[in-house]
C-alpha atoms as a PDB file:
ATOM      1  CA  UNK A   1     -45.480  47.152 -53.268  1.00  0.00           C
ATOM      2  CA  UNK A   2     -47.124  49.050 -56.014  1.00  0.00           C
ATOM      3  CA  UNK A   3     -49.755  50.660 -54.135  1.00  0.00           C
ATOM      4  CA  UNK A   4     -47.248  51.180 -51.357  1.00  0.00           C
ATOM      5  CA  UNK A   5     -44.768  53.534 -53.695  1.00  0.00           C
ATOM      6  CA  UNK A   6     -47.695  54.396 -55.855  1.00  0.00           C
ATOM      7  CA  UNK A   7     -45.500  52.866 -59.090  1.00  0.00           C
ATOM      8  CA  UNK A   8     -46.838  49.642 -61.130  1.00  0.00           C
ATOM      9  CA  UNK A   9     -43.103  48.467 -61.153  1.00  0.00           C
ATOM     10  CA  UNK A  10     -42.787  49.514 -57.258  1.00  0.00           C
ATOM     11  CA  UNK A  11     -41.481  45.831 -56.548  1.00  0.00           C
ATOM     12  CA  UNK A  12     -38.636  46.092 -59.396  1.00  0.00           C
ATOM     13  CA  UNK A  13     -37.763  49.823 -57.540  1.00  0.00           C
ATOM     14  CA  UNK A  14     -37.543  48.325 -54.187  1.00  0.00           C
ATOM     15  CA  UNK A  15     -35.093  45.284 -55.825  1.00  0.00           C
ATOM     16  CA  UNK A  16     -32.623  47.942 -57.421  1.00  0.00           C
ATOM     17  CA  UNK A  17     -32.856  50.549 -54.187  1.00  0.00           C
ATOM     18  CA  UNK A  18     -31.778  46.948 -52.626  1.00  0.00           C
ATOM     19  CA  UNK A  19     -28.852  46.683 -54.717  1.00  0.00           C
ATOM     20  CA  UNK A  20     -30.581  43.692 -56.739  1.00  0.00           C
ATOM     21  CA  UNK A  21     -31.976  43.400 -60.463  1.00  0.00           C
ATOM     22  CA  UNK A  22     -33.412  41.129 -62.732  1.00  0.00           C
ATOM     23  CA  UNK A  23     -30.896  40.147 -65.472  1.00  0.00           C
ATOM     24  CA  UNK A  24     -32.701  37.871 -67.012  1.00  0.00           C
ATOM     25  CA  UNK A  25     -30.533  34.508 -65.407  1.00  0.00           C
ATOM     26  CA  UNK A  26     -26.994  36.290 -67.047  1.00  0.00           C
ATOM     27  CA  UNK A  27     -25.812  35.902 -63.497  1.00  0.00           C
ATOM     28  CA  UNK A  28     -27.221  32.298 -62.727  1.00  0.00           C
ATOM     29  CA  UNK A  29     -25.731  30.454 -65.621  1.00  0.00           C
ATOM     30  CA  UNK A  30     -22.074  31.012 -64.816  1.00  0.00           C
ATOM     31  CA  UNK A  31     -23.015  30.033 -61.308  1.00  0.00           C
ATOM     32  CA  UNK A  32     -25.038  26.656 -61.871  1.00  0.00           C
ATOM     33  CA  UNK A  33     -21.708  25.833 -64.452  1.00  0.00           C
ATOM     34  CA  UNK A  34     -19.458  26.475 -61.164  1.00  0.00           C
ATOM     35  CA  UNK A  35     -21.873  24.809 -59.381  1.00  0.00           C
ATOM     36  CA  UNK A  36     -21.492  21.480 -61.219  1.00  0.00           C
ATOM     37  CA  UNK A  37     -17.861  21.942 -62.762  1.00  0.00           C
ATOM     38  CA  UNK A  38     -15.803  23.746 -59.197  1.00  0.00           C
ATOM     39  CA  UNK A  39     -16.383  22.776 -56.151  1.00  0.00           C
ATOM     40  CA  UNK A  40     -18.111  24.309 -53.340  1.00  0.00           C
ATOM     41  CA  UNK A  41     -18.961  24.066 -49.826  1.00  0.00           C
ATOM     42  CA  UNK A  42     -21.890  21.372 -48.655  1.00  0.00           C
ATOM     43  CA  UNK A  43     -24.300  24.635 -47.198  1.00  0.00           C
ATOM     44  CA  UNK A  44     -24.094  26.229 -51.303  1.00  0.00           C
ATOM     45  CA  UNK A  45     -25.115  22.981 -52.832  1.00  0.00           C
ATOM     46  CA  UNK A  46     -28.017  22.626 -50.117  1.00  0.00           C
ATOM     47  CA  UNK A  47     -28.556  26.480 -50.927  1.00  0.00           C
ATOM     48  CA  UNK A  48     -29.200  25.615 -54.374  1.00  0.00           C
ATOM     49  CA  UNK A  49     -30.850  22.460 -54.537  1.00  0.00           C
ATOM     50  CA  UNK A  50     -33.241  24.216 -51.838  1.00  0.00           C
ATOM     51  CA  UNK A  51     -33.601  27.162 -53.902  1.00  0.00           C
ATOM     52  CA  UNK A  52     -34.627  25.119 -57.362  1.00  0.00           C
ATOM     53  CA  UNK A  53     -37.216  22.977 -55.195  1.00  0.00           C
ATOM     54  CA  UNK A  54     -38.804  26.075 -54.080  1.00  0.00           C
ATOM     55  CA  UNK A  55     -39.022  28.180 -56.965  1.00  0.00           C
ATOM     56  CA  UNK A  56     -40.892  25.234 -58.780  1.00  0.00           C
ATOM     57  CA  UNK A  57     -44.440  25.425 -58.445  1.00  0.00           C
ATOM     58  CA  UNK A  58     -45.311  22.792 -54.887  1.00  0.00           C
ATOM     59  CA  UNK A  59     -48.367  22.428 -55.806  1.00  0.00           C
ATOM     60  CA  UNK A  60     -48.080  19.959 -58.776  1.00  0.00           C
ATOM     61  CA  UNK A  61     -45.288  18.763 -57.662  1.00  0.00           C
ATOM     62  CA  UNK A  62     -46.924  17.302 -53.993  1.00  0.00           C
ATOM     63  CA  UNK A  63     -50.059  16.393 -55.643  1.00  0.00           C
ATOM     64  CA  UNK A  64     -49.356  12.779 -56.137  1.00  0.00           C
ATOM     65  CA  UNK A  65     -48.442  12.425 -52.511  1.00  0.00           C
ATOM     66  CA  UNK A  66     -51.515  13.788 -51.523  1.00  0.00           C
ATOM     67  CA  UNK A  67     -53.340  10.459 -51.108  1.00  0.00           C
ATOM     68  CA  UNK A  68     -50.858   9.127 -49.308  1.00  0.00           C
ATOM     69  CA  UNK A  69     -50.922  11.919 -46.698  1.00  0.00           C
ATOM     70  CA  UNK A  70     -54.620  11.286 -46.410  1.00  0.00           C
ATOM     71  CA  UNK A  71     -54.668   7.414 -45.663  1.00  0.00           C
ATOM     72  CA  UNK A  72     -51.958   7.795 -43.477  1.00  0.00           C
ATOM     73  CA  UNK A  73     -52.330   8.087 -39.621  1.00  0.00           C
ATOM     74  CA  UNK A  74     -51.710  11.232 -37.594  1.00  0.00           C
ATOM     75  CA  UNK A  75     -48.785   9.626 -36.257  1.00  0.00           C
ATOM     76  CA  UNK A  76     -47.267   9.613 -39.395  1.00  0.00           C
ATOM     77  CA  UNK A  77     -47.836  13.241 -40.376  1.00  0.00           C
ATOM     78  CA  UNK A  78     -46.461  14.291 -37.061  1.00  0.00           C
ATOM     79  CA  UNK A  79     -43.376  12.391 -37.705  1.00  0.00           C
ATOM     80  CA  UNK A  80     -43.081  13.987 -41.330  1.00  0.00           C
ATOM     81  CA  UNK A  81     -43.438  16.932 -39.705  1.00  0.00           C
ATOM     82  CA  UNK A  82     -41.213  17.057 -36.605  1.00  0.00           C
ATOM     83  CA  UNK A  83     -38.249  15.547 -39.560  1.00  0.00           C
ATOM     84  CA  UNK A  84     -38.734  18.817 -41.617  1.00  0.00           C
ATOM     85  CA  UNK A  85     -38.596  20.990 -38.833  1.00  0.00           C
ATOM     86  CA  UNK A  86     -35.549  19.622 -37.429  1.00  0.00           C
ATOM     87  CA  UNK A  87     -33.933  19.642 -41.106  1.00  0.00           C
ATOM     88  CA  UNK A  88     -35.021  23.582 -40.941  1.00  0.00           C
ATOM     89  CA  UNK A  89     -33.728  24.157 -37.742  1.00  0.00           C
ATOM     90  CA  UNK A  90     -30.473  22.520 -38.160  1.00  0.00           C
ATOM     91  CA  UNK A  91     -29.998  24.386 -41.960  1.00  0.00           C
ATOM     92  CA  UNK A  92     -30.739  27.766 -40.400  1.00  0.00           C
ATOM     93  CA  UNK A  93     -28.551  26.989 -37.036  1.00  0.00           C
ATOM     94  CA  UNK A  94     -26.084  26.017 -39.205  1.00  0.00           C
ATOM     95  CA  UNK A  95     -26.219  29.509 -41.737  1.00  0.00           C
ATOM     96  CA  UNK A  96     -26.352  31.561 -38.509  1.00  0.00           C
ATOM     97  CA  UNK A  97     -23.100  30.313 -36.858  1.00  0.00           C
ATOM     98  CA  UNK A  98     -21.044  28.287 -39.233  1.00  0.00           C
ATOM     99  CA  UNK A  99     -21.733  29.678 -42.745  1.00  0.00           C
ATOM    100  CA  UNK A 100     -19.424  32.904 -43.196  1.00  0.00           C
ATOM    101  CA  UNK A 101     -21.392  34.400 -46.237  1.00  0.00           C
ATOM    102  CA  UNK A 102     -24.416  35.273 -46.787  1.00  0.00           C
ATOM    103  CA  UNK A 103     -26.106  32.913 -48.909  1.00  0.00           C
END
């Protein structure tokens, strides 16, 4: 984005032309505290608890079941598979005809 607007900070121009800023997590605290204190539909806690496991680093994270991918048979991995693309199919069915906000 930087050599795009021809701006070092092009990204952080894009994000506020977007309506969006960094604050520095001033916005995220109150709503992790409603998130475990108020009570909230099923698709926001999925939201969030899909959100956390993707902003962490997967590479770490997936290294320890690594080896276990290898041994295991093709079989396997294609059932792994086909399971996370039906969970992904069903979440984003679900945001693009039930969920009324955009999350």
């Amino acid at each position: 984005m930087g050599l795009r607007t021809h701006n070092p900070a092009g990204y952080f121009h894009m994000q506020s032309l977007w309506g969006s800023r960094f604050d520095f997590g001033h916005h995220t605290g109150p709503r992790v505290r409603h998130l475990i204190v108020g009570h909230d539909t099923l698709v926001v806690y999925a939201t969030a608890t899909i959100s956390l496991g993707s902003l962490l680093p997967a590479f770490p994270l997936l290294l320890p079941l690594a080896p276990h991918l290898a041994r295991s048979r093709l079989r396997g991995i294609v059932d792994l598979l086909t399971a996370l693309v039906g969970v992904s199919l069903f979440y984003g069915a679900h945001l693009l005809t039930v969920s009324h906000r955009a999350l």
